[in-house]
PDB file of N, CA and C in Angstrom:
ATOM      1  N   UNK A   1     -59.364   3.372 -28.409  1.00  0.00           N
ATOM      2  CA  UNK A   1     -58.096   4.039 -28.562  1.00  0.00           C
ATOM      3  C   UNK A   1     -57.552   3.786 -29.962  1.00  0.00           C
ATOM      4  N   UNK A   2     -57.020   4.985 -30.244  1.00  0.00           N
ATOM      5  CA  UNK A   2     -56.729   4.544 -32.267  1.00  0.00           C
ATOM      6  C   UNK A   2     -55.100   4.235 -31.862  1.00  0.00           C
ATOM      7  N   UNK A   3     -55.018   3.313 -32.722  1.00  0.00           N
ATOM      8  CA  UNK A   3     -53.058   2.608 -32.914  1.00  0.00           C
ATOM      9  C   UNK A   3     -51.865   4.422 -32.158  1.00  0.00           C
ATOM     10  N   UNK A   4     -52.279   4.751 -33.126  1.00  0.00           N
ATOM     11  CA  UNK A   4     -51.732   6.175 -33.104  1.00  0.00           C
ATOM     12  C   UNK A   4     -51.252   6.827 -31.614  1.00  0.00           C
ATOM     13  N   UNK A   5     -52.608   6.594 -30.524  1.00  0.00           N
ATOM     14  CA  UNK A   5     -51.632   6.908 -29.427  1.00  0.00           C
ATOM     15  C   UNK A   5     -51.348   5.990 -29.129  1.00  0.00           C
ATOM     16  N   UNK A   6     -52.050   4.278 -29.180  1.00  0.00           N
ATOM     17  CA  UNK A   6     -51.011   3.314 -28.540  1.00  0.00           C
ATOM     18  C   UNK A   6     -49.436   3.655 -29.018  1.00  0.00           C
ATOM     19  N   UNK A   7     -49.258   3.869 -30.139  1.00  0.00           N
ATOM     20  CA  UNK A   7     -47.805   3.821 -30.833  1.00  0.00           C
ATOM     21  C   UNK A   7     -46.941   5.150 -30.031  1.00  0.00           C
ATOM     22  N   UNK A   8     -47.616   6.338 -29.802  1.00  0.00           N
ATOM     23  CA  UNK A   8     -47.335   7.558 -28.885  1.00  0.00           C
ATOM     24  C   UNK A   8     -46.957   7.195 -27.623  1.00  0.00           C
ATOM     25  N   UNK A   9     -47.424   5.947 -27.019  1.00  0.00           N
ATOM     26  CA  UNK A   9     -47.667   5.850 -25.368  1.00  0.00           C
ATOM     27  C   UNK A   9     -46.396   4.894 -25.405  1.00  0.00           C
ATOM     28  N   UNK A  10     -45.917   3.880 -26.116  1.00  0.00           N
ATOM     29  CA  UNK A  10     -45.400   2.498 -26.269  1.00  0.00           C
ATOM     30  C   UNK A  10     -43.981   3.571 -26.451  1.00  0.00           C
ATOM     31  N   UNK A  11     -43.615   4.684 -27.366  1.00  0.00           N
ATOM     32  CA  UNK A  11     -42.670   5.561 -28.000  1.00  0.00           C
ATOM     33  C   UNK A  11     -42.445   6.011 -26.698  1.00  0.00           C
ATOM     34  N   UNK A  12     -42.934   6.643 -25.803  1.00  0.00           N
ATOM     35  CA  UNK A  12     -42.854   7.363 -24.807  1.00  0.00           C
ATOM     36  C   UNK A  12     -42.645   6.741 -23.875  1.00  0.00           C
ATOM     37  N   UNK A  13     -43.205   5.928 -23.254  1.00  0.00           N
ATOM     38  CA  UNK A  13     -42.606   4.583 -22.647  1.00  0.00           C
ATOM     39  C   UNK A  13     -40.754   4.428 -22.630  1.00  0.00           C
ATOM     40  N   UNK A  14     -40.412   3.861 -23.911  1.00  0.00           N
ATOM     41  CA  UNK A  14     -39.326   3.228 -24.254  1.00  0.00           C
ATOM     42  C   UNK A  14     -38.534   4.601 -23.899  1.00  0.00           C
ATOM     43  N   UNK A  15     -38.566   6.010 -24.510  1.00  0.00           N
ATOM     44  CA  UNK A  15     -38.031   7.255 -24.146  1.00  0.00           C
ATOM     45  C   UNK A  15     -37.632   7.169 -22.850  1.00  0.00           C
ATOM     46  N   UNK A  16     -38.999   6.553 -21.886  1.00  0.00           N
ATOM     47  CA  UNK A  16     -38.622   7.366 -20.183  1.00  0.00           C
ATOM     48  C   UNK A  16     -37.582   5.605 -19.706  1.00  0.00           C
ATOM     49  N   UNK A  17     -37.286   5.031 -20.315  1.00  0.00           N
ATOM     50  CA  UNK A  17     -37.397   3.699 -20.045  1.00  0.00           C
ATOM     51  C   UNK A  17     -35.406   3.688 -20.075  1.00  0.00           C
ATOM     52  N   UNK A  18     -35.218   4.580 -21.495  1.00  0.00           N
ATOM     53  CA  UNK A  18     -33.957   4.925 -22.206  1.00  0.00           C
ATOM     54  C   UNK A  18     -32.913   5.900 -21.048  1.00  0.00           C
ATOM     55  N   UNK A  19     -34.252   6.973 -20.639  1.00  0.00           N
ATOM     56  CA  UNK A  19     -33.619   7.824 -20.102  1.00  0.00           C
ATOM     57  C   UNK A  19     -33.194   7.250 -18.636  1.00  0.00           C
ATOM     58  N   UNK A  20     -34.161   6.753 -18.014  1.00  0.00           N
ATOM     59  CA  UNK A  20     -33.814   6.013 -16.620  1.00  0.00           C
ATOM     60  C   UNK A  20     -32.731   5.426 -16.510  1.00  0.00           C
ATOM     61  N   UNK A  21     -32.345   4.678 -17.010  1.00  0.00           N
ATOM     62  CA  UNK A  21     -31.236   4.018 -17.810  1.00  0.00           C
ATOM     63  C   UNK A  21     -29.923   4.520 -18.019  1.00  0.00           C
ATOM     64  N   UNK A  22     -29.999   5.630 -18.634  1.00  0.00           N
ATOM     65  CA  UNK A  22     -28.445   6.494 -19.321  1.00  0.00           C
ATOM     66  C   UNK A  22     -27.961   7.084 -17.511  1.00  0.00           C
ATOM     67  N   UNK A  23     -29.625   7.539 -16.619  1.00  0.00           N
ATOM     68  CA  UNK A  23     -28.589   8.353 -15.561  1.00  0.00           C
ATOM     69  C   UNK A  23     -28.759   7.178 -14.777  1.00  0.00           C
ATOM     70  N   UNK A  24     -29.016   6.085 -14.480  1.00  0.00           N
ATOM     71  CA  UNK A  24     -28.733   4.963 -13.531  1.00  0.00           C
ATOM     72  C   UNK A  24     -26.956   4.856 -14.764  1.00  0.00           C
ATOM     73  N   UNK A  25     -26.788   4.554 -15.248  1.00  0.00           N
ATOM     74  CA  UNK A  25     -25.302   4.263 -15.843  1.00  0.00           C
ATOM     75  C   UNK A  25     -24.773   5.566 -15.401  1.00  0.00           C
ATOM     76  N   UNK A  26     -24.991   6.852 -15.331  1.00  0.00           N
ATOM     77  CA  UNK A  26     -24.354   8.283 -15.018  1.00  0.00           C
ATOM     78  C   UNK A  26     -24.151   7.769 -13.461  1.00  0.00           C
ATOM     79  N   UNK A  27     -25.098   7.741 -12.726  1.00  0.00           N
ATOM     80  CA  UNK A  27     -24.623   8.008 -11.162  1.00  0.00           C
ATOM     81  C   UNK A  27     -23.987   6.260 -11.088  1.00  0.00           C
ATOM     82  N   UNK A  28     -23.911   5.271 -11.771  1.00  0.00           N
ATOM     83  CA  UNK A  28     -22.811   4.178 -11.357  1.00  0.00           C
ATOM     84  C   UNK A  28     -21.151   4.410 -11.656  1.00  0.00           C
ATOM     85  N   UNK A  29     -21.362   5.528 -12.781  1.00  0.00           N
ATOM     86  CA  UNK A  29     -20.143   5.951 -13.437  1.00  0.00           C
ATOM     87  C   UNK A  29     -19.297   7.093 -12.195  1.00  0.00           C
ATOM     88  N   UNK A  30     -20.346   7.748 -11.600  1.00  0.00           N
ATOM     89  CA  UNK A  30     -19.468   8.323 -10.529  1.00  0.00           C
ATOM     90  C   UNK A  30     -19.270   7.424  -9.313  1.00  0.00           C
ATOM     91  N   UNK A  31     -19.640   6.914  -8.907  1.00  0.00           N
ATOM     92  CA  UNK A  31     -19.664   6.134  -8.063  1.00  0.00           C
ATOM     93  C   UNK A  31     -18.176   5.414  -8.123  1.00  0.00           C
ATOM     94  N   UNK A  32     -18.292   4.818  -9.396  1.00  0.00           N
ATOM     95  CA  UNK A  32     -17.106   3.978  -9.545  1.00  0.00           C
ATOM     96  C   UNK A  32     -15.706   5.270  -9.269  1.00  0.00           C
ATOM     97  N   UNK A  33     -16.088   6.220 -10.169  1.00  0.00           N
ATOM     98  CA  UNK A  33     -14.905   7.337 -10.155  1.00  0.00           C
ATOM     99  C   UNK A  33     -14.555   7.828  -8.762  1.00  0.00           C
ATOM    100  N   UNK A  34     -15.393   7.874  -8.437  1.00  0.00           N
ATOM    101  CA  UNK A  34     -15.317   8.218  -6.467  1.00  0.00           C
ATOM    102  C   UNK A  34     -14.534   7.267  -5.765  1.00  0.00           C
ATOM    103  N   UNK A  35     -15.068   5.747  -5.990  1.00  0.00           N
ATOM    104  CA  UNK A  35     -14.241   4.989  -5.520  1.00  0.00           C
ATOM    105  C   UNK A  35     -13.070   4.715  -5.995  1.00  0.00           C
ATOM    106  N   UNK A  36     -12.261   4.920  -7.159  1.00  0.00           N
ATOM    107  CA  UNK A  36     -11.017   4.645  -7.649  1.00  0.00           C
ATOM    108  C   UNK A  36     -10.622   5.968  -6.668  1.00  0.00           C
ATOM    109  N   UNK A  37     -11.307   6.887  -6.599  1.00  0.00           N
ATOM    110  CA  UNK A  37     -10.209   8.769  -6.298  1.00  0.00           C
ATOM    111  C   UNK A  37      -9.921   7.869  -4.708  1.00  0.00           C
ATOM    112  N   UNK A  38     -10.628   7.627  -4.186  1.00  0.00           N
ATOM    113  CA  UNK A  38     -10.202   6.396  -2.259  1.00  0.00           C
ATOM    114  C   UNK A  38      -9.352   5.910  -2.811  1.00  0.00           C
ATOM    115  N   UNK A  39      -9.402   4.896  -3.805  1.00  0.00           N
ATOM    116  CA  UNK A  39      -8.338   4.186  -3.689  1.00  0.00           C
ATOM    117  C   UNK A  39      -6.418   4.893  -3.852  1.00  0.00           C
ATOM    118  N   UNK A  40      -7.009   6.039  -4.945  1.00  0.00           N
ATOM    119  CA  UNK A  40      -6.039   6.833  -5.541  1.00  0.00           C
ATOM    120  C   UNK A  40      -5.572   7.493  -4.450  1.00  0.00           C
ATOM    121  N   UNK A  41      -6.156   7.604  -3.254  1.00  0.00           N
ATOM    122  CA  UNK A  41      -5.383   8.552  -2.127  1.00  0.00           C
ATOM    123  C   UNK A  41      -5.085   7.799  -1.074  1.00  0.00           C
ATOM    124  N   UNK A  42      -5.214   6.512  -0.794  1.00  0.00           N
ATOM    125  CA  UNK A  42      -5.138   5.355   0.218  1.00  0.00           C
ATOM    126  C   UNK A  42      -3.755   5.126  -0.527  1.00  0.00           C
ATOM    127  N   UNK A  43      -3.235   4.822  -1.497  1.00  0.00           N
ATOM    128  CA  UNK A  43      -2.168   4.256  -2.728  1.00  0.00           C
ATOM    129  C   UNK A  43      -1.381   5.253  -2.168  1.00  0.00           C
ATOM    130  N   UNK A  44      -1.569   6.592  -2.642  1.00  0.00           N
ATOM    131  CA  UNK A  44      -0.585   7.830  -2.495  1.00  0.00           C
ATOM    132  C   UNK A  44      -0.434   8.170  -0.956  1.00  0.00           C
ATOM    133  N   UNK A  45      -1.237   8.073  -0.257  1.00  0.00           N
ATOM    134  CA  UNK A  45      -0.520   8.020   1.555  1.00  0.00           C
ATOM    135  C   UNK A  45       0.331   6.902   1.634  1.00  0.00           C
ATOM    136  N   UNK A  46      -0.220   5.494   1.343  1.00  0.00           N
ATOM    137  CA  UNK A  46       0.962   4.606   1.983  1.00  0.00           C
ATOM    138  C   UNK A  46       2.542   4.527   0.972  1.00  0.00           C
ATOM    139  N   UNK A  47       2.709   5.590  -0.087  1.00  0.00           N
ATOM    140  CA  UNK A  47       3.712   5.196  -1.057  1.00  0.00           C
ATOM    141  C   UNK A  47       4.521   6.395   0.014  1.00  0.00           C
ATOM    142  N   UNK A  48       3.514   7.515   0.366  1.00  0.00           N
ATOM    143  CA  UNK A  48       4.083   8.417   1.225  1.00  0.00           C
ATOM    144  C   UNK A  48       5.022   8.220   2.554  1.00  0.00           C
ATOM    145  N   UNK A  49       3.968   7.181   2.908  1.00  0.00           N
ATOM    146  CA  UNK A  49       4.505   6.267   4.607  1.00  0.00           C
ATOM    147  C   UNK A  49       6.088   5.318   4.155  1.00  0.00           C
ATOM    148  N   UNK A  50       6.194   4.974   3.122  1.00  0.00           N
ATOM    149  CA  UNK A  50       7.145   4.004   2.668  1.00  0.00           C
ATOM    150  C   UNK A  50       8.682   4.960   3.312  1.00  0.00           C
ATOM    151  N   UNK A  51       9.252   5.931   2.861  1.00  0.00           N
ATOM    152  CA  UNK A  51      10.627   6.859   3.522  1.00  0.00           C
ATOM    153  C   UNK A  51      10.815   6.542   4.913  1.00  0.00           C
ATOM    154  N   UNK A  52       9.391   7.417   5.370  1.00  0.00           N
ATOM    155  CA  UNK A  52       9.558   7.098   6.930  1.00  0.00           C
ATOM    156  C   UNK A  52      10.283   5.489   7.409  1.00  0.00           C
ATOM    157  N   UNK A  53       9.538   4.943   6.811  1.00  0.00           N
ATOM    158  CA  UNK A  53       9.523   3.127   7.131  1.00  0.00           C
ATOM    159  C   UNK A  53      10.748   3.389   6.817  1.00  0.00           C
ATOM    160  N   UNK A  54      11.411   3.377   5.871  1.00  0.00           N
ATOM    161  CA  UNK A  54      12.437   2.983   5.370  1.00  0.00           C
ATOM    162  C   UNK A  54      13.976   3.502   6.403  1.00  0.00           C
ATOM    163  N   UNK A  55      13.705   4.982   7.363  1.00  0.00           N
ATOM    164  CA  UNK A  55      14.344   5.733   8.028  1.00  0.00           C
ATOM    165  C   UNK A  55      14.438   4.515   9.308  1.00  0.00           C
ATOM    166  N   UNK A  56      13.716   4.203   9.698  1.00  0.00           N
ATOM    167  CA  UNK A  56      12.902   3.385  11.082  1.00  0.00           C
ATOM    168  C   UNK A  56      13.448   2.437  10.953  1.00  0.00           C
ATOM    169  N   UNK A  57      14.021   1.780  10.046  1.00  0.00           N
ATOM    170  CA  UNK A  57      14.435   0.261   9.577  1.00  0.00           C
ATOM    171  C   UNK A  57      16.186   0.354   9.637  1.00  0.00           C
ATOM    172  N   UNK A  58      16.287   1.701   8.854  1.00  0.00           N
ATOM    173  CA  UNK A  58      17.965   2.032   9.008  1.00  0.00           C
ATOM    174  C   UNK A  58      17.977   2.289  10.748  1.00  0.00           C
ATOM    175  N   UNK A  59      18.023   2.609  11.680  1.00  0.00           N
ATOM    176  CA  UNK A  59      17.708   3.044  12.586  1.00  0.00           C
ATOM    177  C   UNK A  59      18.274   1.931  13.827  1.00  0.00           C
ATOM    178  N   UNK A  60      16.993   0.407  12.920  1.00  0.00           N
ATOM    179  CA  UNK A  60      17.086  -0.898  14.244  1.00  0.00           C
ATOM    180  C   UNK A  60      18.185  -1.674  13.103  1.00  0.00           C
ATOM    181  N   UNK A  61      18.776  -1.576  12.170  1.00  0.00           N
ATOM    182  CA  UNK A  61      18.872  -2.235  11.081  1.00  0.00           C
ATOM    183  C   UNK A  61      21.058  -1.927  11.748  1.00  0.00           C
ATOM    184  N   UNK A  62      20.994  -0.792  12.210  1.00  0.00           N
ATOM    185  CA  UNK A  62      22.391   0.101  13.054  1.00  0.00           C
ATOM    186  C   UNK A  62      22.584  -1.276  14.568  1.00  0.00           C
ATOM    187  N   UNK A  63      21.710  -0.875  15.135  1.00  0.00           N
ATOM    188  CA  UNK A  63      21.484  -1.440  16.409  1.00  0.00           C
ATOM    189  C   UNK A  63      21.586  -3.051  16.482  1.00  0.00           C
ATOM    190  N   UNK A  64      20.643  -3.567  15.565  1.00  0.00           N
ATOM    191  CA  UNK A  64      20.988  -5.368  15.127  1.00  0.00           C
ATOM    192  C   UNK A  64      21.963  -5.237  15.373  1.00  0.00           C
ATOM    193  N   UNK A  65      22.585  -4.861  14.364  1.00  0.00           N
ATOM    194  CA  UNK A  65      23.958  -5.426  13.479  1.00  0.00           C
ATOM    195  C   UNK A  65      24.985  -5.468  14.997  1.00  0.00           C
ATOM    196  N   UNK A  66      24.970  -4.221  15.991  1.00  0.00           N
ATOM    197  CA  UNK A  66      25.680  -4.336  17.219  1.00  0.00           C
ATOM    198  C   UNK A  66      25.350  -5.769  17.783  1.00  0.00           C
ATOM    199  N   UNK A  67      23.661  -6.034  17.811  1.00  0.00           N
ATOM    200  CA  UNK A  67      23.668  -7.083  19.206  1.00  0.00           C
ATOM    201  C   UNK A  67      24.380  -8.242  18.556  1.00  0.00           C
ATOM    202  N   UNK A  68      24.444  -8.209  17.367  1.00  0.00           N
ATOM    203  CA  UNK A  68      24.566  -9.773  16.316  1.00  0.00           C
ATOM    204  C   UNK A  68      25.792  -9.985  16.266  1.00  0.00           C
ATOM    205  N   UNK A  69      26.886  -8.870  16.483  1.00  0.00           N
ATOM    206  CA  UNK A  69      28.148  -8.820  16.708  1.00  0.00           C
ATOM    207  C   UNK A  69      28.666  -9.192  18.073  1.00  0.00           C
ATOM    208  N   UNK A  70      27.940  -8.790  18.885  1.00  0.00           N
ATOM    209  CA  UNK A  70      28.279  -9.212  20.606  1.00  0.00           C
ATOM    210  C   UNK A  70      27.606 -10.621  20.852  1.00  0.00           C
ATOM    211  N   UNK A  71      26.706 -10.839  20.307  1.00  0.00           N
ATOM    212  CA  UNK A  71      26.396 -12.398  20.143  1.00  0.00           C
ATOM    213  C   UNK A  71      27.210 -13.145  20.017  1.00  0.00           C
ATOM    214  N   UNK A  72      28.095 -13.020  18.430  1.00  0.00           N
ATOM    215  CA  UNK A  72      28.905 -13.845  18.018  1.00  0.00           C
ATOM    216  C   UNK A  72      30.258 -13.954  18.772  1.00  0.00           C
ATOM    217  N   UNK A  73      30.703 -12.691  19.550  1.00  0.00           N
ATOM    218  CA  UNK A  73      31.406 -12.306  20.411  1.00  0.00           C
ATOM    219  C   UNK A  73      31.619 -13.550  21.233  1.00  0.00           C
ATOM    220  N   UNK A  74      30.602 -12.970  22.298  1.00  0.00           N
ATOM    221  CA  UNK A  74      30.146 -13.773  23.393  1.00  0.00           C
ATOM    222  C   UNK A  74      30.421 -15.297  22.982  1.00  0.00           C
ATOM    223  N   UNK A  75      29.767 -15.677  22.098  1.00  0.00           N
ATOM    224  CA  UNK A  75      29.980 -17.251  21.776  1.00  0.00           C
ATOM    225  C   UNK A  75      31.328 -17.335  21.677  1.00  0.00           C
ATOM    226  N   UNK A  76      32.309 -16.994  20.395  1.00  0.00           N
ATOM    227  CA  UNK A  76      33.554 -17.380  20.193  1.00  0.00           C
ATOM    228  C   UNK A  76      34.031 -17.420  21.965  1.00  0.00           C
ATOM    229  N   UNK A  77      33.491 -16.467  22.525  1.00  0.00           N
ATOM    230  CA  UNK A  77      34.682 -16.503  23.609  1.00  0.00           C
ATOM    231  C   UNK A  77      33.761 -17.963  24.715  1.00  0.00           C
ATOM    232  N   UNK A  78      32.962 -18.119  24.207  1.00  0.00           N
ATOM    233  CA  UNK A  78      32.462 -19.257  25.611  1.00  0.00           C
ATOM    234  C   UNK A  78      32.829 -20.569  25.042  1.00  0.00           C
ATOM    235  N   UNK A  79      32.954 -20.535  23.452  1.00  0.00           N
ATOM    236  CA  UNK A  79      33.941 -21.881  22.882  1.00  0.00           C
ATOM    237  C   UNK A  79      35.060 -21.566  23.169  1.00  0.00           C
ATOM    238  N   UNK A  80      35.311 -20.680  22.852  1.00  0.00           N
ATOM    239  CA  UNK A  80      37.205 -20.469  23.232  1.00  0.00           C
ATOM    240  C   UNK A  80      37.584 -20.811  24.723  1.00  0.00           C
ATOM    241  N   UNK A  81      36.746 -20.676  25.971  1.00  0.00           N
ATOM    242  CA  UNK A  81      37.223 -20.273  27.125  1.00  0.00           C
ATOM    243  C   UNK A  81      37.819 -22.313  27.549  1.00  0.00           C
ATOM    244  N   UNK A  82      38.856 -21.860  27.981  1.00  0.00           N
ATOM    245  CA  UNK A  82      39.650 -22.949  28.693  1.00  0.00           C
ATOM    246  C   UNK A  82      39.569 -23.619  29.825  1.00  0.00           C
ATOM    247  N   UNK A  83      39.253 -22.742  31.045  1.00  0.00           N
ATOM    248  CA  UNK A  83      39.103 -23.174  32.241  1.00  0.00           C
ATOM    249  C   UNK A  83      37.867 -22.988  32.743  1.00  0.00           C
ATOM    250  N   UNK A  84      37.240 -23.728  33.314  1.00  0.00           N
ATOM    251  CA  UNK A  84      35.638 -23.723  33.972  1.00  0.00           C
ATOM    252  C   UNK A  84      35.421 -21.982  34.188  1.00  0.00           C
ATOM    253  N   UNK A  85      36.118 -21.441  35.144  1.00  0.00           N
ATOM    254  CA  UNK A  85      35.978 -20.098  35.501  1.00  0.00           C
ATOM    255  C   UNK A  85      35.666 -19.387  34.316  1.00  0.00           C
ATOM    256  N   UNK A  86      36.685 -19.500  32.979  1.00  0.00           N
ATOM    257  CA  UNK A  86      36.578 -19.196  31.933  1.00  0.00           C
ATOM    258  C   UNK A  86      35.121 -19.203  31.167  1.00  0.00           C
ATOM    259  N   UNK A  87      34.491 -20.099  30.889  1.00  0.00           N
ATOM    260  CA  UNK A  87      33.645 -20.730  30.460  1.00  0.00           C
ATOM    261  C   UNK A  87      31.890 -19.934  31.335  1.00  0.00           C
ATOM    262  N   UNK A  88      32.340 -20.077  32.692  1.00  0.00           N
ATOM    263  CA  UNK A  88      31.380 -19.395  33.497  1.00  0.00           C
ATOM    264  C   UNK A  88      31.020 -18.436  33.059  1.00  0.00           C
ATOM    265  N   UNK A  89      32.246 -17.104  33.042  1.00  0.00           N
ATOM    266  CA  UNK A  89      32.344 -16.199  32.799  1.00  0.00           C
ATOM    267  C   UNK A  89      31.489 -15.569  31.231  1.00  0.00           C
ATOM    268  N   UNK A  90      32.091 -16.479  30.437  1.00  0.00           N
ATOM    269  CA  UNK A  90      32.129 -16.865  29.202  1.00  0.00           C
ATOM    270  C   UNK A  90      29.932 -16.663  28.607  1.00  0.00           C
ATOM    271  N   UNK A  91      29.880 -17.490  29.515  1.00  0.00           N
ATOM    272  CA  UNK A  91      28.691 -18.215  29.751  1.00  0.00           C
ATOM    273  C   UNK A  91      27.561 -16.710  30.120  1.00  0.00           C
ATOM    274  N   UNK A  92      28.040 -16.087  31.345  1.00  0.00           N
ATOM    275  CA  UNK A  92      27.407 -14.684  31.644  1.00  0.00           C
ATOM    276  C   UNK A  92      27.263 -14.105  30.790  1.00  0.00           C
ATOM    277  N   UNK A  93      28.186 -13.487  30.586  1.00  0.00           N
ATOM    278  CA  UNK A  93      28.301 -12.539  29.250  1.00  0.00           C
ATOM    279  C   UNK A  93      27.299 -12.959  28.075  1.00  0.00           C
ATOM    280  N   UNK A  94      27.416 -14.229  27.604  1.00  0.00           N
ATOM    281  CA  UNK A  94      26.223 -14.671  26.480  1.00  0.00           C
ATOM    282  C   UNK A  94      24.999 -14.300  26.715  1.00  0.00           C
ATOM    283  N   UNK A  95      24.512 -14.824  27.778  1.00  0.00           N
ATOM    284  CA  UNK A  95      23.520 -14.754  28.738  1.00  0.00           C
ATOM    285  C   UNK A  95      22.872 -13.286  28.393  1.00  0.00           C
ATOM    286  N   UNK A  96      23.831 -12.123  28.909  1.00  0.00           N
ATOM    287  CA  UNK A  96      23.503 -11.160  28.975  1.00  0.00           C
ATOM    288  C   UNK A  96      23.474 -10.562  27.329  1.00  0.00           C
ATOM    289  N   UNK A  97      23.895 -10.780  26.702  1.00  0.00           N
ATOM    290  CA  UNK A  97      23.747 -10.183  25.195  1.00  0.00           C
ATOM    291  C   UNK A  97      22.952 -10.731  24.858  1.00  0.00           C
ATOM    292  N   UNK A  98      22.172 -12.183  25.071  1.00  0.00           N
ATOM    293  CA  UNK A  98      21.279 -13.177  24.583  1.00  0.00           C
ATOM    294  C   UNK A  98      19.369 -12.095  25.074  1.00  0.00           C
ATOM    295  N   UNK A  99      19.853 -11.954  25.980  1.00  0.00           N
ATOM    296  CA  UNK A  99      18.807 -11.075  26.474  1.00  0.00           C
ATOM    297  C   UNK A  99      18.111  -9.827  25.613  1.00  0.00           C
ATOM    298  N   UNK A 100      19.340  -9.018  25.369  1.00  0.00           N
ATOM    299  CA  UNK A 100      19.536  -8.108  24.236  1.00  0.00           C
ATOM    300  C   UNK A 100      19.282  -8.256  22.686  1.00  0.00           C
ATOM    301  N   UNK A 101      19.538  -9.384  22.682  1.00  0.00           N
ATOM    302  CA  UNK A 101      19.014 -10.295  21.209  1.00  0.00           C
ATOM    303  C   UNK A 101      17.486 -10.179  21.279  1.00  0.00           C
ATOM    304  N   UNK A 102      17.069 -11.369  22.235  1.00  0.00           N
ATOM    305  CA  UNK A 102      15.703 -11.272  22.828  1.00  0.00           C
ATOM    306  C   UNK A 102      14.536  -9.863  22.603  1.00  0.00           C
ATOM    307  N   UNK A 103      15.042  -8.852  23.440  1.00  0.00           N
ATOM    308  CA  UNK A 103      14.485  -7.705  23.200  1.00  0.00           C
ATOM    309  C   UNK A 103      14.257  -7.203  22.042  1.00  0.00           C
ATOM    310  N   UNK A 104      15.770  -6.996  21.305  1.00  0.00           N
ATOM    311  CA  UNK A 104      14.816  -6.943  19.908  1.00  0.00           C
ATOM    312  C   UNK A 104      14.606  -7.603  18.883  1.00  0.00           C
ATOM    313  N   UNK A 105      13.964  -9.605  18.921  1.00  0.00           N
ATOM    314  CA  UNK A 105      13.400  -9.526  18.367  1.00  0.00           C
ATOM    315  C   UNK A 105      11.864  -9.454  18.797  1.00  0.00           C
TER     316      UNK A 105
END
């Protein structure tokens, strides 16, 4: 064999060697781009979901604020209450808003 095609075969070689190469980097380059566009639409649904949430929260956020008020209710009046009957009474009532607390948390 004269140098000449070794040097042809070794040239040609490195060519198919170059090219393998550029599209293994081409199809990792989409790959990656594919996977950012998932991420890019996983990102943009849950920024989407965020209002809703935010509606849902005003909603129990109304409702708390009632039980947390009849809570405090209830208590002042079962410290306040004077006479056992009082106090009983006093005592139910907590009871029963305490329940209501309960539920939602």
């Amino acid at each position: 064999m004269s140098p000449v095609f070794i040097l042809l075969g070794l040239i040609i070689l490195i060519f198919i060697f170059i090219w393998a190469l550029y599209n293994g980097l081409v199809t990792v380059k989409t790959r990656v781009d594919e996977s950012w566009s998932g991420i890019d639409v996983q990102l943009k649904r849950r920024t989407d979901l965020i209002p809703n949430l935010v509606e849902v929260v005003k909603g129990y956020a109304a409702h708390e604020k009632s039980v947390f008020e009849n809570v405090t209710k209830a208590r002042s009046a079962l410290l306040g209450a004077r006479t056992p009957m009082a106090a009983a009474e006093a005592n139910n009532q907590l009871t029963a808003v305490l329940k209501t607390l309960f539920a939602v948390a």
